[in-house]
N, C-alpha and C. Protein backbone atom coordinates (compact mmCIF):
# COMPACT_ATOMS: atom_id res chain seq x y z
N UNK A 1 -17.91 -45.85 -18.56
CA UNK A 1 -19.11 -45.44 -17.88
C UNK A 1 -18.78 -44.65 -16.61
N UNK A 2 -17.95 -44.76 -15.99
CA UNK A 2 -16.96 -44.52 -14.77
C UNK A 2 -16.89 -42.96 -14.99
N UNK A 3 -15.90 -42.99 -15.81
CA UNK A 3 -16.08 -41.25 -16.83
C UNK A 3 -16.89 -40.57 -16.97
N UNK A 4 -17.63 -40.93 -17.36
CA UNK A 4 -19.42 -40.18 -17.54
C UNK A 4 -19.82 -39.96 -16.40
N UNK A 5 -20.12 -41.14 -15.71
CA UNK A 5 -20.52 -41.02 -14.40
C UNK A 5 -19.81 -39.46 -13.39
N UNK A 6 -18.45 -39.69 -13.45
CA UNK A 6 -17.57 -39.00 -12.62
C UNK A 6 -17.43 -37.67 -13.28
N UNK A 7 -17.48 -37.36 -14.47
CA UNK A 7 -17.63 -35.82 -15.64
C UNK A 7 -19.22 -35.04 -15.02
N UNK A 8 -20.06 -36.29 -14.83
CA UNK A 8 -21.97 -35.48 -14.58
C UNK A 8 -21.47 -35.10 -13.28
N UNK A 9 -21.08 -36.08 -12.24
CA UNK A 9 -20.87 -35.48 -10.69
C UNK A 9 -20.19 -34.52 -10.95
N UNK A 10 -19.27 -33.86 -11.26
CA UNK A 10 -18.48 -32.99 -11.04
C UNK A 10 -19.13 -31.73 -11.87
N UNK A 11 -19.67 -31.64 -12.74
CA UNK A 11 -20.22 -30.45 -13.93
C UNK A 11 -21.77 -30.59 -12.71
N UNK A 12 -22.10 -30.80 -11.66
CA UNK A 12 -23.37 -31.07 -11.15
C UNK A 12 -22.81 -30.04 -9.95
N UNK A 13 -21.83 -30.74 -9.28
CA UNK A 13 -21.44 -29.91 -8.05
C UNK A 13 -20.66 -28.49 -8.47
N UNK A 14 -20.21 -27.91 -9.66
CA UNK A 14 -19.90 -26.93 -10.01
C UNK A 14 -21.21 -26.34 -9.96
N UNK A 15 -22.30 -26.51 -10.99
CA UNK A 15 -23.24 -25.90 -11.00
C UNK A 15 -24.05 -25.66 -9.40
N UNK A 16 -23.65 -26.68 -8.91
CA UNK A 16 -24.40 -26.53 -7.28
C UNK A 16 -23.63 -25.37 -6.85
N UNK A 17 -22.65 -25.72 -6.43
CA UNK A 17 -21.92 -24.91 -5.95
C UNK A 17 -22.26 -22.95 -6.16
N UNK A 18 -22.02 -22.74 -7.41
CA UNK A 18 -22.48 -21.57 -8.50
C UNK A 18 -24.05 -20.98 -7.91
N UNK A 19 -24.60 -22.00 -8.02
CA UNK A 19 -26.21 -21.47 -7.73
C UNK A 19 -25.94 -21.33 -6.20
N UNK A 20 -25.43 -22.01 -5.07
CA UNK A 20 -25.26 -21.40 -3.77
C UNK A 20 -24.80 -20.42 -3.33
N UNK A 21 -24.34 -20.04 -4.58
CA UNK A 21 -23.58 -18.42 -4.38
C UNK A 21 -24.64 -17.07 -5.05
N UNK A 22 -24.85 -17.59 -5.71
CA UNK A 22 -26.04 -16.24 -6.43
C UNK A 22 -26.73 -16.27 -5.19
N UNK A 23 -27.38 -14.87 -5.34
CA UNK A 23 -28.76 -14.34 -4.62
C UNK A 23 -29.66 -14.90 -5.51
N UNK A 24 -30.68 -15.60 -4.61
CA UNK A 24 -32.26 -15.32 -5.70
C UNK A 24 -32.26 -14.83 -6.19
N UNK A 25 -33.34 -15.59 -6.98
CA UNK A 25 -34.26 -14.64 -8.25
C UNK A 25 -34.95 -13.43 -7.54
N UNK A 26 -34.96 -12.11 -8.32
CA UNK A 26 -35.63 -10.97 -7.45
C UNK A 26 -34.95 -10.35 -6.01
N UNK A 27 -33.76 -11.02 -5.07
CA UNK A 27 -33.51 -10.99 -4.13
C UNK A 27 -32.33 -9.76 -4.60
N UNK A 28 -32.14 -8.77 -3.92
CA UNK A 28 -31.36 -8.54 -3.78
C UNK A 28 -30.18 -8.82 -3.04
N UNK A 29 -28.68 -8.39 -3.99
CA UNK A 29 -27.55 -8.85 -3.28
C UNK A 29 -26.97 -8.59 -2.03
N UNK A 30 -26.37 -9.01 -1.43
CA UNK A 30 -25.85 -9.01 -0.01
C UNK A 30 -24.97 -7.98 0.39
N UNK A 31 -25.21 -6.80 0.67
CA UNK A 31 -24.05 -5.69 1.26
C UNK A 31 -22.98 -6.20 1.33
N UNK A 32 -21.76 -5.21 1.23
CA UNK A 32 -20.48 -5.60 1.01
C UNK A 32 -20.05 -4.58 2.30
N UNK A 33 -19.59 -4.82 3.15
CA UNK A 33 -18.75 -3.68 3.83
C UNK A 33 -17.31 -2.92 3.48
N UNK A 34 -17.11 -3.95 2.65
CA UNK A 34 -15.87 -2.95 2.30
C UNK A 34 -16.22 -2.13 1.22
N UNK A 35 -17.16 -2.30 0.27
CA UNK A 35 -17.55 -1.54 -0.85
C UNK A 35 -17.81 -0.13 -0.13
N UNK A 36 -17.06 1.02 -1.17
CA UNK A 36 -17.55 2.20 -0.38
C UNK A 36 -18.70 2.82 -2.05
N UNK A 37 -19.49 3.03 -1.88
CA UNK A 37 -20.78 3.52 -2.67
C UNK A 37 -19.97 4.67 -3.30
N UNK A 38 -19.22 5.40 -2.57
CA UNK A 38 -19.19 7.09 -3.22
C UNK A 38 -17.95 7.59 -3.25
N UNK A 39 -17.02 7.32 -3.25
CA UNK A 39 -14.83 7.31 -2.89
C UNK A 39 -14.98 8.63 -3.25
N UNK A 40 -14.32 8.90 -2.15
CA UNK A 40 -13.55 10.14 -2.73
C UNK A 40 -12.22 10.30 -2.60
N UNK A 41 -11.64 10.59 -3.57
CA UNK A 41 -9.95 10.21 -3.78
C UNK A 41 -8.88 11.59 -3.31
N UNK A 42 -8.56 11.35 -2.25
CA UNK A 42 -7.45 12.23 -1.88
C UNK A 42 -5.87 11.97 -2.10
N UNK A 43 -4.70 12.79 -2.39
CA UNK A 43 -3.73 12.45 -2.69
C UNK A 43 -2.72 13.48 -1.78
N UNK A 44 -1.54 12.86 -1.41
CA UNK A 44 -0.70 14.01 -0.59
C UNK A 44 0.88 13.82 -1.44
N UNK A 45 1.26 14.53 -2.07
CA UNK A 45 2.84 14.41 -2.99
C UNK A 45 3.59 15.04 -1.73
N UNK A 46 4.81 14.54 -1.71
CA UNK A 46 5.45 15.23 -0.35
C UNK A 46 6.99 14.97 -1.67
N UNK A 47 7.67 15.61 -0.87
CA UNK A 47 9.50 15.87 -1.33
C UNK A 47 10.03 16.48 -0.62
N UNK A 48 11.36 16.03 -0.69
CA UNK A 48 12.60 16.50 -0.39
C UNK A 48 14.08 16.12 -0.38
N UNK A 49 14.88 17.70 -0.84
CA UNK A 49 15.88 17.44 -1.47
C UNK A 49 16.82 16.93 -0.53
N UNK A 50 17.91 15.60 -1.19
CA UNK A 50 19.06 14.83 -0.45
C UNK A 50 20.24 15.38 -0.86
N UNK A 51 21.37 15.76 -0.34
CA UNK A 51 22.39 15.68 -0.71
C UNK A 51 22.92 14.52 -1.05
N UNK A 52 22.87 13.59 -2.03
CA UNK A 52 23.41 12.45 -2.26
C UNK A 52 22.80 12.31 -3.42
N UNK A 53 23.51 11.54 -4.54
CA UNK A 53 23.22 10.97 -6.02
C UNK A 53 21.78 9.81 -5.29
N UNK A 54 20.94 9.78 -6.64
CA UNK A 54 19.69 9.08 -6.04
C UNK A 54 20.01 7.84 -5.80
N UNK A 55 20.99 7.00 -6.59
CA UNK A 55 21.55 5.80 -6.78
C UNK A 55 22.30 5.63 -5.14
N UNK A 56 22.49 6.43 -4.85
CA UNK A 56 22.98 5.85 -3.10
C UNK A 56 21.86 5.99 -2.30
N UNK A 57 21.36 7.19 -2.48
CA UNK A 57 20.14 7.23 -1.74
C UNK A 57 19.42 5.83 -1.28
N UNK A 58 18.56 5.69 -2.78
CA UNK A 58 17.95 4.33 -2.97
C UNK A 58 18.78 3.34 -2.38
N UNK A 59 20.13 2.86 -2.65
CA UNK A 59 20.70 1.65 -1.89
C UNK A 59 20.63 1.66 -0.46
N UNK A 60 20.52 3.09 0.28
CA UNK A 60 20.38 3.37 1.67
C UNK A 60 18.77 3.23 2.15
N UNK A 61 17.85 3.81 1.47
CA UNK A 61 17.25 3.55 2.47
C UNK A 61 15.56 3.15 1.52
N UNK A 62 15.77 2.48 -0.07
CA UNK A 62 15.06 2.03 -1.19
C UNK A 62 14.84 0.45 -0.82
N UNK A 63 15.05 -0.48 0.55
CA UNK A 63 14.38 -1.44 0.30
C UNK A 63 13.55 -1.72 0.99
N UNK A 64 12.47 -2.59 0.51
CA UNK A 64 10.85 -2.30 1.07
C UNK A 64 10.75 -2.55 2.56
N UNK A 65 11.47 -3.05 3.61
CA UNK A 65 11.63 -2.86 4.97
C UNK A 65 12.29 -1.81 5.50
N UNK A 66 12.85 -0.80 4.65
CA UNK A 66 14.05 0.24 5.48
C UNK A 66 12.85 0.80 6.02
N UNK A 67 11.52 0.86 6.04
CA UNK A 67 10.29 1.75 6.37
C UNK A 67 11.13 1.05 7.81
N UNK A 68 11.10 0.39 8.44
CA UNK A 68 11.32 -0.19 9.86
C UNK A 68 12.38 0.86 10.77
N UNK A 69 13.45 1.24 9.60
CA UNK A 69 14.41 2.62 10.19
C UNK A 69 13.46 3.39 10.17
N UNK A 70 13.31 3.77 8.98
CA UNK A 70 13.32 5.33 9.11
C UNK A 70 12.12 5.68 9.58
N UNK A 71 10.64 4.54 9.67
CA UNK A 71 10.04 4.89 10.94
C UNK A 71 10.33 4.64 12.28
N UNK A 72 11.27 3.97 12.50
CA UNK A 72 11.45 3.51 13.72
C UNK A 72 9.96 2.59 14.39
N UNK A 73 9.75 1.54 13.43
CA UNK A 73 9.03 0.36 13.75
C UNK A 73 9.76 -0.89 13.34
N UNK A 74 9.07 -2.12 13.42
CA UNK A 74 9.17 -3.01 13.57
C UNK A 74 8.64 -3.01 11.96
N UNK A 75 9.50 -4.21 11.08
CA UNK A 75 9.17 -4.55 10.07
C UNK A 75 9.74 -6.00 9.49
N UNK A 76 9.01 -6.83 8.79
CA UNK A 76 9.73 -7.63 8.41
C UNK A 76 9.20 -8.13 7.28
N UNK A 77 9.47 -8.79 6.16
CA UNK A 77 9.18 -9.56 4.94
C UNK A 77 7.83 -10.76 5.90
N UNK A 78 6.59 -11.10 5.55
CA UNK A 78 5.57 -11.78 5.93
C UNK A 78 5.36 -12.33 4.55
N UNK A 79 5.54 -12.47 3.76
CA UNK A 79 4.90 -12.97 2.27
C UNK A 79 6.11 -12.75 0.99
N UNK A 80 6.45 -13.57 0.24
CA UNK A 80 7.45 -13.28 -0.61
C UNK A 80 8.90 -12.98 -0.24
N UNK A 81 9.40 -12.45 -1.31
CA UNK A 81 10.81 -11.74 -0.96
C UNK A 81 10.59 -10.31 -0.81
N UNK A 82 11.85 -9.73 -0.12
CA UNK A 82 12.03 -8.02 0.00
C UNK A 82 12.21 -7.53 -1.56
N UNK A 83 11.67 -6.91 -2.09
CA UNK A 83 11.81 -6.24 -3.46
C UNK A 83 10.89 -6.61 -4.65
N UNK A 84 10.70 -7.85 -4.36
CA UNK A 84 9.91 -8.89 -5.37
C UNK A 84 8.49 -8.48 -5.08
N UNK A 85 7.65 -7.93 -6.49
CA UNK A 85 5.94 -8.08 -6.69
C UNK A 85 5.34 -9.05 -5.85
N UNK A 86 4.29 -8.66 -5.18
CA UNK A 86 3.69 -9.56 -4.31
C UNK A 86 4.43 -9.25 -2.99
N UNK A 87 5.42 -9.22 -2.32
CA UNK A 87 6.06 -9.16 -1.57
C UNK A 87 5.38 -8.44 -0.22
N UNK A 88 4.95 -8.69 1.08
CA UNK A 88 4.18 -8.27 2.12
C UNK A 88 5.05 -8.41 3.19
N UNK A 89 4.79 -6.92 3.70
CA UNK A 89 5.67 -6.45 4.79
C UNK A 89 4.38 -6.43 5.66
N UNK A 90 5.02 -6.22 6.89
CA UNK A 90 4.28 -6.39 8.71
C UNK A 90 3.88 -5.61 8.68
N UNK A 91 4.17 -4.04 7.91
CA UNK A 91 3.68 -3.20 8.37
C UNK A 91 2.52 -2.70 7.85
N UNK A 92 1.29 -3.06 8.41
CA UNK A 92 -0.29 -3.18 7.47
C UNK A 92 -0.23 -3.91 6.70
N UNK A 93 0.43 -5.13 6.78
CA UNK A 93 0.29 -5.86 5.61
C UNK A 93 0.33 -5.40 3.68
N UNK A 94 1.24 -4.34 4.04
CA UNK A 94 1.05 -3.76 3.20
C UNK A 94 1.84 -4.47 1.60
N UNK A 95 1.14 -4.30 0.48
CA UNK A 95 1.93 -5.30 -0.85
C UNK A 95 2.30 -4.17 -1.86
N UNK A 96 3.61 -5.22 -2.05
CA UNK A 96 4.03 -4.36 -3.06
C UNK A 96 3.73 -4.78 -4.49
N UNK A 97 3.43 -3.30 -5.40
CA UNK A 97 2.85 -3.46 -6.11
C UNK A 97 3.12 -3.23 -7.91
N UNK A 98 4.57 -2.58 -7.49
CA UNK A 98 4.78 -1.91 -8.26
C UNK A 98 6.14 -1.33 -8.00
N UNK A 99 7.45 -1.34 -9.29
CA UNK A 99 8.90 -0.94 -8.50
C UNK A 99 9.23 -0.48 -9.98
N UNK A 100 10.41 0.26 -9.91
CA UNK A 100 11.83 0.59 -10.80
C UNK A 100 12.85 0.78 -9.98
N UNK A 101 14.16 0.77 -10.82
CA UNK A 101 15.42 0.94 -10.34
C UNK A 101 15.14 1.99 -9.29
N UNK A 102 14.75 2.97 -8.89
CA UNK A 102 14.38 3.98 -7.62
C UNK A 102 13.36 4.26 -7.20
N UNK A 103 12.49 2.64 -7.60
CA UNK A 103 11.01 3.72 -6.59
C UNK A 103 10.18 2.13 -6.37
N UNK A 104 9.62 2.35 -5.74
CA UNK A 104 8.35 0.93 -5.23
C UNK A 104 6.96 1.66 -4.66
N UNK A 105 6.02 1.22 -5.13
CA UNK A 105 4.54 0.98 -4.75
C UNK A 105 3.94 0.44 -4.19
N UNK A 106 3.11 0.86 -3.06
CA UNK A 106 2.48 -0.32 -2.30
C UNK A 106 0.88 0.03 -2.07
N UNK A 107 0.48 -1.26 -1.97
CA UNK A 107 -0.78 -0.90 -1.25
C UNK A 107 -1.26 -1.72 0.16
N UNK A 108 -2.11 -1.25 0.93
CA UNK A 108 -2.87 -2.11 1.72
C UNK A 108 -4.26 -3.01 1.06
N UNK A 109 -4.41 -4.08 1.58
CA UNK A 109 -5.33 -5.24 1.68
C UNK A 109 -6.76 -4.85 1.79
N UNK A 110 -7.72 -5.46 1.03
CA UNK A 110 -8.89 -5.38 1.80
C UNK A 110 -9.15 -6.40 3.24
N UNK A 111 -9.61 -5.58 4.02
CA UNK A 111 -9.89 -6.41 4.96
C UNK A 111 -11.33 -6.33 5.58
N UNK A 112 -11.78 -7.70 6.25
CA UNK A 112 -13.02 -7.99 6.13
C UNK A 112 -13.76 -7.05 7.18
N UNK A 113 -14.84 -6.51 6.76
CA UNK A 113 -15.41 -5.77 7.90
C UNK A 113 -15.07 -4.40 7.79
N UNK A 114 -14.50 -3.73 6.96
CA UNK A 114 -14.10 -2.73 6.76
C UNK A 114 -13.97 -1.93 5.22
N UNK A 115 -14.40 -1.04 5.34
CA UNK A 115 -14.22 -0.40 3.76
C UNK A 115 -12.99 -0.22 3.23
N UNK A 116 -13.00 -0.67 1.90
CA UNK A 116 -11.57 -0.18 1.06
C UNK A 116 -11.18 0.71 1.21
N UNK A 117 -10.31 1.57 1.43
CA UNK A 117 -10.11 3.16 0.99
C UNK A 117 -9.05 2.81 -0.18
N UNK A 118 -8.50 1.99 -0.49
CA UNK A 118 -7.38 1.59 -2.03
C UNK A 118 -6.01 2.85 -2.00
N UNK A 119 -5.91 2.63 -0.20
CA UNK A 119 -5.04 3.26 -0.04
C UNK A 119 -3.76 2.58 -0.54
N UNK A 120 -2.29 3.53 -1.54
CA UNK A 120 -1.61 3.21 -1.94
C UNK A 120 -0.41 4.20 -1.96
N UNK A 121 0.34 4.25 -1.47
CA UNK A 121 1.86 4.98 -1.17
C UNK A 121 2.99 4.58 -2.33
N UNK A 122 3.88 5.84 -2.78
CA UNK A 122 4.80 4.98 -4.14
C UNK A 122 5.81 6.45 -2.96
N UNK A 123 7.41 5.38 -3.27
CA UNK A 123 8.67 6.15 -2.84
C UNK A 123 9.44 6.34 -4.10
N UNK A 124 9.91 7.29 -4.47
CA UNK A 124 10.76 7.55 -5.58
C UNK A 124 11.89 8.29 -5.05
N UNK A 125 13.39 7.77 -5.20
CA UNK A 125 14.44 8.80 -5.21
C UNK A 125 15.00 9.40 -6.79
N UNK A 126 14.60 10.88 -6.90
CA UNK A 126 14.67 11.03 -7.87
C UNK A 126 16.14 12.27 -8.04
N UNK A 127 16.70 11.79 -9.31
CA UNK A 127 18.00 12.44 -9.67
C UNK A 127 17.77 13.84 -9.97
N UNK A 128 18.64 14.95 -9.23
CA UNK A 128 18.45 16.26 -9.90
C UNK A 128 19.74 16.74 -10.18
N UNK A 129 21.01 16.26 -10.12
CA UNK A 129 22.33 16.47 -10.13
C UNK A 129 23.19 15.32 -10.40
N UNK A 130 24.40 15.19 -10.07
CA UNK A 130 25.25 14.31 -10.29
C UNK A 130 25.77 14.10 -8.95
N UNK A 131 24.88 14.76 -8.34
CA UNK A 131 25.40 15.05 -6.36
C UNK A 131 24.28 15.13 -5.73
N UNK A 132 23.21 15.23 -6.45
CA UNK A 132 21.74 15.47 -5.40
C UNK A 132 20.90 14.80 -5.95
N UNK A 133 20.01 14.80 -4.92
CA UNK A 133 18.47 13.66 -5.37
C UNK A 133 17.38 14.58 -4.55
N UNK A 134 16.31 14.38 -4.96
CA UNK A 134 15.30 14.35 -4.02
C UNK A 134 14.17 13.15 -3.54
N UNK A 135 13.47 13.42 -2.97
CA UNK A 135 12.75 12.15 -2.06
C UNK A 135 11.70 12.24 -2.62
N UNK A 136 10.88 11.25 -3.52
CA UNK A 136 9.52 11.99 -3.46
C UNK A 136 8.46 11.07 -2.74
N UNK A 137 7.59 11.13 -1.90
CA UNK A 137 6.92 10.38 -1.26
C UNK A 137 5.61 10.42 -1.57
N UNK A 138 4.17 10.08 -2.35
CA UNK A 138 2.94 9.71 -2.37
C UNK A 138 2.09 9.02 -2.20
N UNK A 139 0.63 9.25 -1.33
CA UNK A 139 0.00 8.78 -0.77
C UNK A 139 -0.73 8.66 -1.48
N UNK A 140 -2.00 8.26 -1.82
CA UNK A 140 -3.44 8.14 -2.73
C UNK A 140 -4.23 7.72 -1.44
N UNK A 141 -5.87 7.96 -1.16
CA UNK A 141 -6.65 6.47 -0.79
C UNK A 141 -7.89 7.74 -0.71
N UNK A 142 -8.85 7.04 -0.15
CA UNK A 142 -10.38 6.83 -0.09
C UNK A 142 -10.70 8.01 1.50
N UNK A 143 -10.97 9.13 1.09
CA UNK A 143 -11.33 9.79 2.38
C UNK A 143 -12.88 9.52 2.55
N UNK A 144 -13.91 9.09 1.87
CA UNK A 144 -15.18 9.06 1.64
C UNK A 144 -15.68 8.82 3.05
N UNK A 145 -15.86 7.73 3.81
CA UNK A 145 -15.92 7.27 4.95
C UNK A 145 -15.57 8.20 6.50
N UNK A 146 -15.13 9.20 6.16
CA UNK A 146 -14.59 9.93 7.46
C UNK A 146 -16.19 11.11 7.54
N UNK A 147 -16.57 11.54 8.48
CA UNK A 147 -17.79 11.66 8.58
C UNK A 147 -18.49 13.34 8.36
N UNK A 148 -16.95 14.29 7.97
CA UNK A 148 -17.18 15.54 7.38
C UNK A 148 -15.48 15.97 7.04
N UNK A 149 -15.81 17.37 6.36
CA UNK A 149 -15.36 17.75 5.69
C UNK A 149 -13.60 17.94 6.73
N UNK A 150 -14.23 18.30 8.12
CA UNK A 150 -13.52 18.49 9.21
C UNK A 150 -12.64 17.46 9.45
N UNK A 151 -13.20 16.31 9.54
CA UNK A 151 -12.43 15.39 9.71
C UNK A 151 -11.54 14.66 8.62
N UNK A 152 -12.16 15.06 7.27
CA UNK A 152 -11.13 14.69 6.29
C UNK A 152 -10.14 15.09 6.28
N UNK A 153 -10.30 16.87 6.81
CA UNK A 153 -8.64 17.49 6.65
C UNK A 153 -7.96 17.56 8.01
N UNK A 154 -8.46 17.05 8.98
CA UNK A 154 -7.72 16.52 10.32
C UNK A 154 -6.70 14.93 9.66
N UNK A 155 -7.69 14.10 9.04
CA UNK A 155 -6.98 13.07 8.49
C UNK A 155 -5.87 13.57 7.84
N UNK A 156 -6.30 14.05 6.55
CA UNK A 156 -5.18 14.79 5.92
C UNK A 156 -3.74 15.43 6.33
N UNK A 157 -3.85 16.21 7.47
CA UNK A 157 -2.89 16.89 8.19
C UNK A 157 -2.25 15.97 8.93
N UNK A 158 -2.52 14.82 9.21
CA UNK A 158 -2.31 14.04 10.37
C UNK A 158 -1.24 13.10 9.30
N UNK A 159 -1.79 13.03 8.29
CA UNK A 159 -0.90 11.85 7.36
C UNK A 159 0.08 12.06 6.86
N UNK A 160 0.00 13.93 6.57
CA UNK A 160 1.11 14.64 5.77
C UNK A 160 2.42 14.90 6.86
N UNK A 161 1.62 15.29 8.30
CA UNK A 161 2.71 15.48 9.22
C UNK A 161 3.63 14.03 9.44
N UNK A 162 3.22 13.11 9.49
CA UNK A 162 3.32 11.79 9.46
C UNK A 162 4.61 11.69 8.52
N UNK A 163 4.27 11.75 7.10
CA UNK A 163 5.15 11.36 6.18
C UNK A 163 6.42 12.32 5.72
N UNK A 164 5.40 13.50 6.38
CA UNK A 164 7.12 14.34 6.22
C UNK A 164 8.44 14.39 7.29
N UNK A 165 7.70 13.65 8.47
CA UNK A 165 8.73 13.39 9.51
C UNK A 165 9.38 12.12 8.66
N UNK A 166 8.50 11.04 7.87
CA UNK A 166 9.35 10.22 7.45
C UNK A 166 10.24 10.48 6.58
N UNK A 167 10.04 11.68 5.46
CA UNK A 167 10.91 12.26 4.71
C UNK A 167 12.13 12.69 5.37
N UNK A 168 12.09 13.39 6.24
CA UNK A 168 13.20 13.81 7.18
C UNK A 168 14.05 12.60 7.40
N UNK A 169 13.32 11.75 8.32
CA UNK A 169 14.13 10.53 8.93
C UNK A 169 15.03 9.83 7.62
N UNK A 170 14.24 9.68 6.54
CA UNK A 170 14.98 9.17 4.94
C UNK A 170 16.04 10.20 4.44
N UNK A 171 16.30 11.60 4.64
CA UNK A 171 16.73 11.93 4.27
C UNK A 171 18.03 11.91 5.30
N UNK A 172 17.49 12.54 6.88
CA UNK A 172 18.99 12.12 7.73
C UNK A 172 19.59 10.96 7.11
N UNK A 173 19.22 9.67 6.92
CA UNK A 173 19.41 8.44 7.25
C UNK A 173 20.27 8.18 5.59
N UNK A 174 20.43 8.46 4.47
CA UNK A 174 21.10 8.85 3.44
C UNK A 174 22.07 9.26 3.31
N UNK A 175 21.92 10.58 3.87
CA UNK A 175 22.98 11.42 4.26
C UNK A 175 24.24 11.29 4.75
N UNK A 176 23.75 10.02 5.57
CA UNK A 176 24.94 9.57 6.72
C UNK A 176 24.46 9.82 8.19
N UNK A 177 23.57 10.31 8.46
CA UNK A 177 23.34 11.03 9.94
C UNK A 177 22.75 9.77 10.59
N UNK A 178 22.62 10.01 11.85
CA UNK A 178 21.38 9.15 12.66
C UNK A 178 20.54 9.57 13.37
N UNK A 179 19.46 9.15 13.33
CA UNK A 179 17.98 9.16 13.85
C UNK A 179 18.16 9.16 15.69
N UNK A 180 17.43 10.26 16.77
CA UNK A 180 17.04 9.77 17.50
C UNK A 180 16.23 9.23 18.00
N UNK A 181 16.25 8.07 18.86
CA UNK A 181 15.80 7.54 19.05
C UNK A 181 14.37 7.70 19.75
N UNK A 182 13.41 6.97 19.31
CA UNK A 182 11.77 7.21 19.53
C UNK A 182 11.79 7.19 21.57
């Protein structure tokens, strides 16, 4: 009887639970702030060629914290291991999402109070020789939210200048060279 008893409470407070979450009948649902109504998807491909086989490349500067060199920030493993799916670095909290032998994917988080943009960056060192590689660096995310056309490609310019200094810094930093200092 105990059983029964303790099976109805529990199939009772699920269903409670369930119905405290729906909107009314007729009510419409509750705004989402991060939902963006209308995305518009921008993408920036960046490259550049390394003197070095991709296979060193990648060991130099392919694991998901070297972002900490070769931007010259602060980075560290916050969630998981360095390399491993799931894995969250300091920097935006950003997860990884996605890897092969020379390349990893990441994205940023939704966070509350703020719209998605499903911004997502992938690094690839890719083989073009038996002596050279190139870098390839891509961005994806959500320009929708920026408030004209003006400011999308201010964003734009701002992200590309951004990542091709990081291309540079990845490619000194491969090479053998060193970075000065910020």
């Amino acid at each position: 009887m105990a059983r029964v008893f303790l099976s109805v409470f529990v199939v009772a407070c699920v269903a409670g639970s369930v119905a405290a979450q729906a909107p009314a009948p007729g009510a419409a649902p509750a705004a989402d702030a991060t939902v963006v109504a209308n995305p518009t998807y921008v993408s920036i491909p960046l490259e550049i060629m390394v003197n070095k086989p991709a296979a060193e490349v990648w060991k130099r500067i392919g694991k998901y914290c070297d972002i900490g060199e070769w931007f010259q920030i602060p980075c560290m493993i916050t969630q998981g291991k360095d390399g491993e799916f799931g894995a969250v670095r300091s920097v935006a909290n950003e997860i990884l999402v996605g890897k092969t032998e020379l390349s990893y994917t990441y994205t940023q988080p939704v966070r509350a109070g703020r719209p998605y943009i499903l911004y997502h960056g992938t690094l690839e060192a890719r083989p073009v020789s038996a002596t050279t590689s190139k870098l390839l660096y891509t961005l994806m995310w959500d320009n929708s939210m920026l408030t004209d056309e003006a400011a999308r490609e201010k964003d734009k310019a701002s992200r590309t200048a951004t990542f091709t200094r990081a291309l540079q810094s990845m490619k000194t930093i491969a090479e053998g060279g060193t970075l000065t200092p910020r």
